[in-house]
N, C-alpha and C. Protein backbone atom coordinates (compact mmCIF):
# COMPACT_ATOMS: atom_id res chain seq x y z
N UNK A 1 25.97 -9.14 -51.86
CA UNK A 1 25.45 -9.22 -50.51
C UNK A 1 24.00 -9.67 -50.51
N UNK A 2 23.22 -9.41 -51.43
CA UNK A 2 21.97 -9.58 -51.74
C UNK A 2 21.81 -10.80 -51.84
N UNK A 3 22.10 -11.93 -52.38
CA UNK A 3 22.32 -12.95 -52.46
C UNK A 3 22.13 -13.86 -51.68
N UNK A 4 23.69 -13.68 -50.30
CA UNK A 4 23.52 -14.30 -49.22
C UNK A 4 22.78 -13.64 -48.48
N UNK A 5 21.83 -12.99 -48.29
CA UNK A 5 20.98 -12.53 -47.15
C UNK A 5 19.96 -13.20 -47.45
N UNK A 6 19.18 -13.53 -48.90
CA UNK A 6 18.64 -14.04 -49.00
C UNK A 6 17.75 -15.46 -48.43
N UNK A 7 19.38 -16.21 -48.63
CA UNK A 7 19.37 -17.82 -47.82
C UNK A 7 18.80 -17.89 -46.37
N UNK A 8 19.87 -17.10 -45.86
CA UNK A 8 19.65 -16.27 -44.11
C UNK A 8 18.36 -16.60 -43.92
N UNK A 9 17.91 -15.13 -44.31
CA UNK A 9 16.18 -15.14 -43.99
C UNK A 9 15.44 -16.27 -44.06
N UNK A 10 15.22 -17.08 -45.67
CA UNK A 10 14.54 -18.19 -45.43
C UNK A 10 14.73 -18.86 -45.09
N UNK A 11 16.42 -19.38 -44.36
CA UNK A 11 16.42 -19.97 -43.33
C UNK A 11 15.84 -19.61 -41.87
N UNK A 12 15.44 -18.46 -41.51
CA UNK A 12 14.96 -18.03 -40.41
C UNK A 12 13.80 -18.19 -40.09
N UNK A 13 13.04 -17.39 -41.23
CA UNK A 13 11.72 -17.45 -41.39
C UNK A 13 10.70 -18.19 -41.08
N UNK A 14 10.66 -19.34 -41.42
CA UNK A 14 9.85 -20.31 -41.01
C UNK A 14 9.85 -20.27 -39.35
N UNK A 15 10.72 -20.14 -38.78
CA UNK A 15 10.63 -20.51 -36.95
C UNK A 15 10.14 -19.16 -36.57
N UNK A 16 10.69 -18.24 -37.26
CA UNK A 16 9.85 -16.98 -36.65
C UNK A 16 8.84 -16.80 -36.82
N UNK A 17 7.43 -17.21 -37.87
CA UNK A 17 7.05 -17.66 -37.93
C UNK A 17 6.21 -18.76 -37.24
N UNK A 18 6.79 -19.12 -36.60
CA UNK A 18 5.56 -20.55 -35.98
C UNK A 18 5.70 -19.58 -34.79
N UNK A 19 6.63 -18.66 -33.91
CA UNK A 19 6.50 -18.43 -32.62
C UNK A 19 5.55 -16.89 -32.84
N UNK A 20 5.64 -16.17 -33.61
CA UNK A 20 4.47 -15.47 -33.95
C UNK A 20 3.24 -15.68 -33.66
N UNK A 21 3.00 -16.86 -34.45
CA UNK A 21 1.48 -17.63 -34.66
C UNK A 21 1.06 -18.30 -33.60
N UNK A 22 2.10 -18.83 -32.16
CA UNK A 22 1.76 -19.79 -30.97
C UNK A 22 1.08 -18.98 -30.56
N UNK A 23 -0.33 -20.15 -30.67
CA UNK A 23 -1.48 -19.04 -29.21
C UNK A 23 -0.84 -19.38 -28.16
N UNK A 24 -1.22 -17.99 -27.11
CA UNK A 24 -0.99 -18.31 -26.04
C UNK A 24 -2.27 -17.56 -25.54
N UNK A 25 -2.38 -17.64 -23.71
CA UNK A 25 -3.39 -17.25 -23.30
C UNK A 25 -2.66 -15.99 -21.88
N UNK A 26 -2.54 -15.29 -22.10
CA UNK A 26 -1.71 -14.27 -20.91
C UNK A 26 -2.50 -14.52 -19.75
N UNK A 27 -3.78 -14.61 -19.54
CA UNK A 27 -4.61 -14.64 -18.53
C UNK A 27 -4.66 -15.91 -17.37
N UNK A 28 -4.15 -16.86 -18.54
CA UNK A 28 -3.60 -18.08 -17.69
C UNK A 28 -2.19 -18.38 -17.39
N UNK A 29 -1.69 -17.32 -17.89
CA UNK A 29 0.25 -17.60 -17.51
C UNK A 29 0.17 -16.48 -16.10
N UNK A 30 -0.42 -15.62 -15.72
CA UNK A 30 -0.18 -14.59 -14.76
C UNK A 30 -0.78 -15.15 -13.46
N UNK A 31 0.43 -15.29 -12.49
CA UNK A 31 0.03 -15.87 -11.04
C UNK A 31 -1.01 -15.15 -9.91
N UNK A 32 -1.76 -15.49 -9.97
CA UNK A 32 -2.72 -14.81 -8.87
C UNK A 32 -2.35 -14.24 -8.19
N UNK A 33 -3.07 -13.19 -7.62
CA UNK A 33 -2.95 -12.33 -6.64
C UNK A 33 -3.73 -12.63 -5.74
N UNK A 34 -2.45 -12.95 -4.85
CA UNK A 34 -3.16 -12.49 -3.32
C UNK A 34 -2.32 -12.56 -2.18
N UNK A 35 -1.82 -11.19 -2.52
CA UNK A 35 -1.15 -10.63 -1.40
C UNK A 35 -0.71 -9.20 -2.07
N UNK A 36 -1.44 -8.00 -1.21
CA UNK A 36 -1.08 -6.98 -1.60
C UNK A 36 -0.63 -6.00 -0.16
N UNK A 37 0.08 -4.71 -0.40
CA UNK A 37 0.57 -3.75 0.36
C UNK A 37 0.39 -2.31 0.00
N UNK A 38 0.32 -1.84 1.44
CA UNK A 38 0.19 -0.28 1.33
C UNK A 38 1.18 0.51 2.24
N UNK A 39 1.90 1.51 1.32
CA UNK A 39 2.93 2.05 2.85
C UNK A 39 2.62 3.48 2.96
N UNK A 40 1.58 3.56 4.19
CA UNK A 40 1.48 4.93 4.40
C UNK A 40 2.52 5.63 4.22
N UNK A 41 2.05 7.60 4.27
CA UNK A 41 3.04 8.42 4.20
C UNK A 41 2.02 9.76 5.02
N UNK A 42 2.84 10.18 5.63
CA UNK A 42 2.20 11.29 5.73
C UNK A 42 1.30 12.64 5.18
N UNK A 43 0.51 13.13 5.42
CA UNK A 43 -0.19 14.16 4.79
C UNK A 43 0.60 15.35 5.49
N UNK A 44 0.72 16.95 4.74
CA UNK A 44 1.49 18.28 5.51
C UNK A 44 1.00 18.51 6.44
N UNK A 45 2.63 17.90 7.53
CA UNK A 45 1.56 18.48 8.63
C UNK A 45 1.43 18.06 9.69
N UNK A 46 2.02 16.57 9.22
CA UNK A 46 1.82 15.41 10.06
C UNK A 46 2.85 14.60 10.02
N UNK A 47 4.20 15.00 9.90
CA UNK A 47 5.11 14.07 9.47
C UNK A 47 5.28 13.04 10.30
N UNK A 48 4.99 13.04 11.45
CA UNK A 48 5.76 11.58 12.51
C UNK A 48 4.28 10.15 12.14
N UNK A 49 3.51 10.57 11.30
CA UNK A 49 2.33 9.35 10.91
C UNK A 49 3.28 9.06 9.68
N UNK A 50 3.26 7.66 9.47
CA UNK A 50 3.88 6.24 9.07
C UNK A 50 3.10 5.14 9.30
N UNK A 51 3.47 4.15 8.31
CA UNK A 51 2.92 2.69 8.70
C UNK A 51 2.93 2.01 7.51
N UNK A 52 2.28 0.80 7.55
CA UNK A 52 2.28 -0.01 6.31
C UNK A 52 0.82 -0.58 6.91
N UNK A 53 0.08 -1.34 5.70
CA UNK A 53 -1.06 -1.92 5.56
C UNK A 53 -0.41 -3.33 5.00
N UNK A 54 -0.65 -4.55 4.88
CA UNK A 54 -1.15 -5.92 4.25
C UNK A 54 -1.94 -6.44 4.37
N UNK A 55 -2.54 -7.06 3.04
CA UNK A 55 -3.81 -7.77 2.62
C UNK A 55 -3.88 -9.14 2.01
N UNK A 56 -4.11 -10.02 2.61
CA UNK A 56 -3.87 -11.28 2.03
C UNK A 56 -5.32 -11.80 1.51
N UNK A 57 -5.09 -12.22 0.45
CA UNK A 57 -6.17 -13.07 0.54
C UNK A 57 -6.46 -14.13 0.58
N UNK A 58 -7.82 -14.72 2.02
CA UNK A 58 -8.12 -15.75 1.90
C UNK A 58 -9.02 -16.83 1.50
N UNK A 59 -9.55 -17.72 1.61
CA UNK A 59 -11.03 -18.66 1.00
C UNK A 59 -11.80 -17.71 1.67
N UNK A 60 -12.10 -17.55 2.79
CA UNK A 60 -13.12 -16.43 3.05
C UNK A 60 -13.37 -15.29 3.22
N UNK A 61 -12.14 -14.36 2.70
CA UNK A 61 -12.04 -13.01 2.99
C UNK A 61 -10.71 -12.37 2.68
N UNK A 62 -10.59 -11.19 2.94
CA UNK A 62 -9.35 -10.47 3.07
C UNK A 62 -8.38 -10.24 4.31
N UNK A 63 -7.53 -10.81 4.42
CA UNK A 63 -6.85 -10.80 6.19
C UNK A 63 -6.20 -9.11 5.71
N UNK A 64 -6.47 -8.09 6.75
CA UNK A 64 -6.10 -6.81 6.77
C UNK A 64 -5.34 -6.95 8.27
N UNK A 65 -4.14 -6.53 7.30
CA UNK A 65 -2.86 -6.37 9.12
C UNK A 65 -2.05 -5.07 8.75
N UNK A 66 -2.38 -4.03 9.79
CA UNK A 66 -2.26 -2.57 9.69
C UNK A 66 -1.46 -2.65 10.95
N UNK A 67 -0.25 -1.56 10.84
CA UNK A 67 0.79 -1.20 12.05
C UNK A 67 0.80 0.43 11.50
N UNK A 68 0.36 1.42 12.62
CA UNK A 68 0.74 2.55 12.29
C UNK A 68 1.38 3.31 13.60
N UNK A 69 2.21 4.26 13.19
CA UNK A 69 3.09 5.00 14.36
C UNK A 69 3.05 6.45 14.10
N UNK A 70 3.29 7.09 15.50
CA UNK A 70 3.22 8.63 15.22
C UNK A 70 1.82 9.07 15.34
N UNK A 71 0.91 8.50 15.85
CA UNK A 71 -0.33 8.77 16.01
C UNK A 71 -0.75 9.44 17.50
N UNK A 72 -2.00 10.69 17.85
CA UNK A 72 -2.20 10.58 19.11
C UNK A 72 -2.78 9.58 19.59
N UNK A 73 -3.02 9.24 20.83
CA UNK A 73 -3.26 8.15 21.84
C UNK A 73 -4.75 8.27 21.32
N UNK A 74 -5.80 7.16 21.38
CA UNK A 74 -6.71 7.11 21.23
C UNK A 74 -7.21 6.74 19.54
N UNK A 75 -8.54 6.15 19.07
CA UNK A 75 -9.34 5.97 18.00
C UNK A 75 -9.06 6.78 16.82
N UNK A 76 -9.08 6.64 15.98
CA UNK A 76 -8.57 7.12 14.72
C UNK A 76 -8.99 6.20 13.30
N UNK A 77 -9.91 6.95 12.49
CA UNK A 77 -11.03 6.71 11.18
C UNK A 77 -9.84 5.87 10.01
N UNK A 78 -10.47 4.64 9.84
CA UNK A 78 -8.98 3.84 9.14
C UNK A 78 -9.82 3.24 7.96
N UNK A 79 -9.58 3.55 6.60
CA UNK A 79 -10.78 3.57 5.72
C UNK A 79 -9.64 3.14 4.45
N UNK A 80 -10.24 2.56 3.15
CA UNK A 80 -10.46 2.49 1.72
C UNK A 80 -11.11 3.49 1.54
N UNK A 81 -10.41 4.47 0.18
CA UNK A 81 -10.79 5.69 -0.27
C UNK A 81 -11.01 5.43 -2.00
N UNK A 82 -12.07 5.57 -2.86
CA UNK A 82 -11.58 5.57 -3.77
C UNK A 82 -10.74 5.57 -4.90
N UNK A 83 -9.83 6.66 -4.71
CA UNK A 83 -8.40 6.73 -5.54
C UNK A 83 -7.43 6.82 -5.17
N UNK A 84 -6.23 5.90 -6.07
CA UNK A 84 -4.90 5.82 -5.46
C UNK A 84 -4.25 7.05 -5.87
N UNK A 85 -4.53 7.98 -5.22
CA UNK A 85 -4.30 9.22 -5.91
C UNK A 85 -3.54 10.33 -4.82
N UNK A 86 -2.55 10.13 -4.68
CA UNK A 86 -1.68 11.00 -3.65
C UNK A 86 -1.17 12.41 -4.07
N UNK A 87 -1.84 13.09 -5.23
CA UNK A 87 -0.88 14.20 -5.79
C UNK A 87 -1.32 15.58 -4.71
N UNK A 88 -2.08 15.57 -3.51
CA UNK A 88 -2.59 16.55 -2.78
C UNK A 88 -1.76 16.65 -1.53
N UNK A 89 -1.38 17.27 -1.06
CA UNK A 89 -0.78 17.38 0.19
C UNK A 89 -1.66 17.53 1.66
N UNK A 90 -2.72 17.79 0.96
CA UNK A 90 -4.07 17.16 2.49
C UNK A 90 -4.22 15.75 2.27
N UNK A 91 -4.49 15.11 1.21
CA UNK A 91 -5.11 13.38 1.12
C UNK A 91 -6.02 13.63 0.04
N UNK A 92 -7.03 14.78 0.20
CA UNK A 92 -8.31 15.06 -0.10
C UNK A 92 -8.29 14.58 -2.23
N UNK A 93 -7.48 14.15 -2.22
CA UNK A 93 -7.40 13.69 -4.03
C UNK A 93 -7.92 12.18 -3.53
N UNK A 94 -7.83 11.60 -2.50
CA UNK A 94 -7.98 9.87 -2.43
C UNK A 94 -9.84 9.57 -2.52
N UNK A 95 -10.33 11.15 -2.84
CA UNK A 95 -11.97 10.65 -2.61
C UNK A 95 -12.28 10.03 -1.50
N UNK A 96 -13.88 9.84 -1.99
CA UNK A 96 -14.17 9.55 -0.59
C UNK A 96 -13.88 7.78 -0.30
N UNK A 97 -14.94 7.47 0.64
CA UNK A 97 -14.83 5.49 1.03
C UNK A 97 -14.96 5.15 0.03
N UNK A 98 -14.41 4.37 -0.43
CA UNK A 98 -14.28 3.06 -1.45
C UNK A 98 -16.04 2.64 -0.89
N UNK A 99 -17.11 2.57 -2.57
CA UNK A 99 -18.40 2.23 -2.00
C UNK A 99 -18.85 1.98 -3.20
N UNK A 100 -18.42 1.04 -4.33
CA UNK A 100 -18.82 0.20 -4.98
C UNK A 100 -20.56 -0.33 -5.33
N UNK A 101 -20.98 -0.29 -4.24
CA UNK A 101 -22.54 -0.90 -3.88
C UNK A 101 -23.18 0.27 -3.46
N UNK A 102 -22.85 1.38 -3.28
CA UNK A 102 -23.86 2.30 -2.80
C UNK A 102 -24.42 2.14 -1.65
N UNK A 103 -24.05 2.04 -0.89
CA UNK A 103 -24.56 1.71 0.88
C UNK A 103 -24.43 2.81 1.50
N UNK A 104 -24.97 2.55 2.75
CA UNK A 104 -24.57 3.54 3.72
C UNK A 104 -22.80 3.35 4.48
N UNK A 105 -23.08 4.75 5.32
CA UNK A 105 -21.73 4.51 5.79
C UNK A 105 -22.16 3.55 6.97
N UNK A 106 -20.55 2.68 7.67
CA UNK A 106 -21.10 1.75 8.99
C UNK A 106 -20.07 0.88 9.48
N UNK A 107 -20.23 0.34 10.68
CA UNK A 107 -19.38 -0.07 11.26
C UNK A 107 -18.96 -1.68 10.37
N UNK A 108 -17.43 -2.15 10.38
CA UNK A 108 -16.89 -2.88 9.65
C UNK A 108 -17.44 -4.58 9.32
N UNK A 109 -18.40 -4.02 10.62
CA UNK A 109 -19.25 -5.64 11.19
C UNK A 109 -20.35 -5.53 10.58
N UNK A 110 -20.81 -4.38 10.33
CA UNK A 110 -22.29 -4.11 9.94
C UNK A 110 -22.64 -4.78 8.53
N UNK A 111 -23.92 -5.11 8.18
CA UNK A 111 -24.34 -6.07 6.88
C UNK A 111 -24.55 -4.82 5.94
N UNK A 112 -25.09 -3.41 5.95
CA UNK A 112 -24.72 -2.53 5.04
C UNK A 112 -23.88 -1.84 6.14
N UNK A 113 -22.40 -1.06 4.40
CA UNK A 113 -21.74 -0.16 4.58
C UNK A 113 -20.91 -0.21 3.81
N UNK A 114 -19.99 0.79 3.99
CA UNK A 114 -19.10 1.21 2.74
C UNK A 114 -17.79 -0.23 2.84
N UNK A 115 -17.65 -0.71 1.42
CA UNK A 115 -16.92 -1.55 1.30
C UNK A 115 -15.18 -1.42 2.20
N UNK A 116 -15.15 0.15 2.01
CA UNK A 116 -13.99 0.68 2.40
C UNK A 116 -14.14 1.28 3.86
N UNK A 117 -15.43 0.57 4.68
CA UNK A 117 -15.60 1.19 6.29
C UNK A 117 -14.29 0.12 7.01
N UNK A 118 -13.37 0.40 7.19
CA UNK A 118 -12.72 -0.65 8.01
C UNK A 118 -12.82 -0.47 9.50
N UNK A 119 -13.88 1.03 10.33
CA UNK A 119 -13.76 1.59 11.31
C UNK A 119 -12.63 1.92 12.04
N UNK A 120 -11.88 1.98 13.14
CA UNK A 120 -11.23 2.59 13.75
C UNK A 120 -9.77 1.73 14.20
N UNK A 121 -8.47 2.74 14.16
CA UNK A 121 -7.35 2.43 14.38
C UNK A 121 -7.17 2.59 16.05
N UNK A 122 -6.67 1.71 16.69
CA UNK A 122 -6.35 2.64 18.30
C UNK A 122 -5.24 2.44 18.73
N UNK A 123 -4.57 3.79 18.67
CA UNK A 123 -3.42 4.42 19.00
C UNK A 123 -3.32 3.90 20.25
N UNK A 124 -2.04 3.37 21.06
CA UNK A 124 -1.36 3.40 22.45
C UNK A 124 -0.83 4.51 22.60
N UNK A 125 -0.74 4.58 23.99
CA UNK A 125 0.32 5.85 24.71
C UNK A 125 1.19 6.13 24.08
N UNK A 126 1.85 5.48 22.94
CA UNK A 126 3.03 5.67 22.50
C UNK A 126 2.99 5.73 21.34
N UNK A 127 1.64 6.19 20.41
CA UNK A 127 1.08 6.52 19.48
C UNK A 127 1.66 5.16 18.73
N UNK A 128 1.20 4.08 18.93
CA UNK A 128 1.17 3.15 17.84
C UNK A 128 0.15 2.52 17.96
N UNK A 129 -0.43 1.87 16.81
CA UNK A 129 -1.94 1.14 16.27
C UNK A 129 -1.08 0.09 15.77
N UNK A 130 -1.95 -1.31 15.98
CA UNK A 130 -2.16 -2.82 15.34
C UNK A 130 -3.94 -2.76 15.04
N UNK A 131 -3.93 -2.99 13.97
CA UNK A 131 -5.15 -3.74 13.59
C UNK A 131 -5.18 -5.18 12.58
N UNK A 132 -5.91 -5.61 13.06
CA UNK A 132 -5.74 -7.29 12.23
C UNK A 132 -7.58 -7.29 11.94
N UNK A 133 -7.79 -8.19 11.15
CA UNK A 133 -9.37 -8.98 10.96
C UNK A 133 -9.12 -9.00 9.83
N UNK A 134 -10.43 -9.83 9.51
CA UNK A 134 -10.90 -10.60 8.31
C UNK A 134 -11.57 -10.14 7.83
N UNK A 135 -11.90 -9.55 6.30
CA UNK A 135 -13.30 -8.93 5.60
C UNK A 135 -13.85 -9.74 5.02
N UNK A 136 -15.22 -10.32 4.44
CA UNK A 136 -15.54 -11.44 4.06
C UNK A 136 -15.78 -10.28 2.86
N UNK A 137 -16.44 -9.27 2.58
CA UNK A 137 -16.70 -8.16 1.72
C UNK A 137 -16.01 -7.51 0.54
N UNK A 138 -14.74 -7.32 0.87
CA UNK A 138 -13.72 -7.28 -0.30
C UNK A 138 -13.08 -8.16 -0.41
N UNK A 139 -12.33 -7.62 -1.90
CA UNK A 139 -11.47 -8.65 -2.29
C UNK A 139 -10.00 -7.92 -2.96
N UNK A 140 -8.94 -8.58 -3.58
CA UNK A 140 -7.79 -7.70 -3.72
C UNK A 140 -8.19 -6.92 -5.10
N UNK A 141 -8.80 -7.88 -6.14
CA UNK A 141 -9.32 -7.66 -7.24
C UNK A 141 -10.92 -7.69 -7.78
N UNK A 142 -11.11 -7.46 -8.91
CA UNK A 142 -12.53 -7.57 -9.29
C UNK A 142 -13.29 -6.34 -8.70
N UNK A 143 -14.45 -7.00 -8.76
CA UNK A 143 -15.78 -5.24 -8.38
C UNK A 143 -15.52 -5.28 -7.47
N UNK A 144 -15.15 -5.95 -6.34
CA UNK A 144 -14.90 -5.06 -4.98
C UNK A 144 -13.66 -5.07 -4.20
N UNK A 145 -12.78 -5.12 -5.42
CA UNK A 145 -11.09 -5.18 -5.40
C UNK A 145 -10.31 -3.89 -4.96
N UNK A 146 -9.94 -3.83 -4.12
CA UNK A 146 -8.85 -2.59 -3.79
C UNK A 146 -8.00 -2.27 -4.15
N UNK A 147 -7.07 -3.22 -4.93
CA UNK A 147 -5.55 -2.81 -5.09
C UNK A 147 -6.00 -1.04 -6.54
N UNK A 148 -4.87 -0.39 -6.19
CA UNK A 148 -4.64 0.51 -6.65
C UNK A 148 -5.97 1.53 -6.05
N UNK A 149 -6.43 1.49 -4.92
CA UNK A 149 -7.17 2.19 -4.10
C UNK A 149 -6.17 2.88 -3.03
N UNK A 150 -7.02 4.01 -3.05
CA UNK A 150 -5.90 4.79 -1.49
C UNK A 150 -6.43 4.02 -0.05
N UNK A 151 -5.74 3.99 1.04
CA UNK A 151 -5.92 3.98 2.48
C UNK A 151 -5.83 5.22 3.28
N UNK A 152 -6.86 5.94 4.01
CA UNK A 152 -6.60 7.03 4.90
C UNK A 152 -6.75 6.71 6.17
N UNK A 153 -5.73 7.34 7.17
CA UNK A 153 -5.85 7.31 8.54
C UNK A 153 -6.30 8.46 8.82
N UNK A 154 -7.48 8.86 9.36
CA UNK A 154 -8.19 9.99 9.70
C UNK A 154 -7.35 10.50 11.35
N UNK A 155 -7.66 11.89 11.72
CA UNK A 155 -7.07 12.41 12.60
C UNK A 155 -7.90 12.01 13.74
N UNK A 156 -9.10 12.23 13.37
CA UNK A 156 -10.58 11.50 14.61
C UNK A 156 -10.91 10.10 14.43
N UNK A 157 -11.71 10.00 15.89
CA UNK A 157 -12.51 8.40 15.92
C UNK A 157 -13.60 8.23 14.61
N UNK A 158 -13.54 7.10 13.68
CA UNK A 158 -14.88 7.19 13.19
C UNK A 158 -15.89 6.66 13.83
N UNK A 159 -16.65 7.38 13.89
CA UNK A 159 -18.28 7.31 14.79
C UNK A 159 -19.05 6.23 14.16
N UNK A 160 -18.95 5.48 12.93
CA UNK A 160 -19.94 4.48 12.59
C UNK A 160 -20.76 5.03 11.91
N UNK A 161 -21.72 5.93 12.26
CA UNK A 161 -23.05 5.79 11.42
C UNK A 161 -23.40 7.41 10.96
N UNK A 162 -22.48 8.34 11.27
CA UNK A 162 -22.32 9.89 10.60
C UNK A 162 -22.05 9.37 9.21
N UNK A 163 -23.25 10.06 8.58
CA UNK A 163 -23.33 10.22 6.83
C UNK A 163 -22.27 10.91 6.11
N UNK A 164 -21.26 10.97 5.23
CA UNK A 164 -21.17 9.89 4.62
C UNK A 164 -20.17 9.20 4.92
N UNK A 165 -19.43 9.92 5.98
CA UNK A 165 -17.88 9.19 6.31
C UNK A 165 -17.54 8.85 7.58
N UNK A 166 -18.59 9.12 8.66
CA UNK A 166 -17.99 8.90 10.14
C UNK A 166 -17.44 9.68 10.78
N UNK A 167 -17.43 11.32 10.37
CA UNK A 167 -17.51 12.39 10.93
C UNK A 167 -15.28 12.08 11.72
N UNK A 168 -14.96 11.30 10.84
CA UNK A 168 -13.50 10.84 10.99
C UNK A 168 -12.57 12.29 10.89
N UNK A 169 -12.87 13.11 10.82
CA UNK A 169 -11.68 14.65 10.41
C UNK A 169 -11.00 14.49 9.48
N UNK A 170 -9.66 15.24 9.63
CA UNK A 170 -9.23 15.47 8.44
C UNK A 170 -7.90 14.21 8.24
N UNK A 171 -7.39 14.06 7.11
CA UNK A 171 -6.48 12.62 6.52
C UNK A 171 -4.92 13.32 7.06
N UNK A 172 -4.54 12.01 8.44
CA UNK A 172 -3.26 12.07 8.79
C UNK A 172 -2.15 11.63 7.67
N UNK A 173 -2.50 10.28 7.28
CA UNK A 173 -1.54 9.32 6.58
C UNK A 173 -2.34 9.15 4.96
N UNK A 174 -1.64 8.81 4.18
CA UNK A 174 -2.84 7.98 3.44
C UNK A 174 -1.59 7.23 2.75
N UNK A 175 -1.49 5.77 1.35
CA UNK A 175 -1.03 5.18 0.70
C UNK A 175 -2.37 4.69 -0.07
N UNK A 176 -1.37 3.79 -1.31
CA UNK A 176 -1.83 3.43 -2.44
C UNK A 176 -1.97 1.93 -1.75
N UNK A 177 -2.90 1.05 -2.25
CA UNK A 177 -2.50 -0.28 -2.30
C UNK A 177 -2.52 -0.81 -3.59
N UNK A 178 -1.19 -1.73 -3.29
CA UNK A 178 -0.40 -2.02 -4.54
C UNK A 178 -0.24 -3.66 -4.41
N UNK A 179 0.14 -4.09 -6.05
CA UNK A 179 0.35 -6.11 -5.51
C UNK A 179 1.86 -6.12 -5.00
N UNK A 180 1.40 -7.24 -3.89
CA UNK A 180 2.66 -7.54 -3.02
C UNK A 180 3.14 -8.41 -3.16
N UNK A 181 4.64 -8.77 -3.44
CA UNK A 181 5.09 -10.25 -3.58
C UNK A 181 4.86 -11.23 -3.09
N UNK A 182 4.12 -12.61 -3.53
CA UNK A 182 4.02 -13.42 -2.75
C UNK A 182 4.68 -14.73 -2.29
N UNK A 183 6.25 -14.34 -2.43
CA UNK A 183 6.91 -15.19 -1.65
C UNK A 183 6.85 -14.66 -0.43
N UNK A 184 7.36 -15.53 0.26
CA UNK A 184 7.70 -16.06 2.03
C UNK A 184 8.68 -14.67 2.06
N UNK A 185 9.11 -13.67 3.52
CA UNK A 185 9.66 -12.75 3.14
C UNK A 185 10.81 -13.48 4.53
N UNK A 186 11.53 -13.04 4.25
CA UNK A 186 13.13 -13.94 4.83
C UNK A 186 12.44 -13.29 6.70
């Protein structure tokens, strides 16, 4: 048996061999990102809050398109939290705003503020929120990249300029953001 196994191998060898040794570059075979998602979930307590987040990215920014339901009527604190970290049943594991640069806290328009200020969700009569805009400020990846960051929907309006978070209350919803497929979705 020894014999013919012999042949085998060095017949093999050589090709296994060259595909071993092919450089390759992983960094240039992996398709960009840009398009990521977040699917809220409720915090205890709050079960009828739901929603999803998407983030596209564009030449000048991040397009953020947020649908949330189960909310009361009125303003509600809609933020990037440091960690994608859901193991708490308040939120309170997601840390605080996503704040990379050390700024103050501030409204989403403002030239300083927390990378993760997206300011306020507003609930209809029928407890549902749309929010759409453009961030020129983040991005999906890199130093001021979100993906694998939490999203919280606060129970209050955020006020803008209350130190360090907008005086937003306590976390209705929160999710992870994660990369999103970027084909066309049927």
């Amino acid at each position: 048996m020894r014999s013919t196994l012999l042949p085998a191998l060095l017949l093999f060898a050589p090709a296994c061999a060259v595909v071993v040794n092919e450089p390759h570059d992983h960094a240039n075979t992996a398709p960009a990102i840009t398009h990521a998602v977040c699917v809220l979930r409720p915090t205890q307590g709050n079960e009828t809050v739901s929603g999803s987040v998407s983030f596209t990215q564009l030449a000048g920014g991040v397009l953020i398109e947020a649908t949330v339901t189960g909310l009361k009527p009125g303003l509600h604190g809609f933020h990037v939290h440091e960690w994608g970290d859901l193991d708490c049943k308040d939120g309170l594991c997601t840390g605080g705003h996503f704040n990379p640069t050390g700024e103050a806290h501030g409204a989403p328009t403002d030239a300083i503020r927390h990378l993760g200020d997206f300011g306020n969700l507003e609930a209809d009569a029928s407890g549902k929120a749309q929010y759409r805009r453009v961030d020129s400020r983040i991005s999906l990846i890199g130093e001021h990249g979100i993906v694998g960051r939490g999203i919280v929907v606060h129970a209050g309006p955020d006020d803008l300029h209350t130190q360090p978070t907008g005086n937003a209350g306590a976390r209705l919803a929160t999710g992870v953001i994660g990369i999103g497929n970027p084909a066309p979705k049927p």
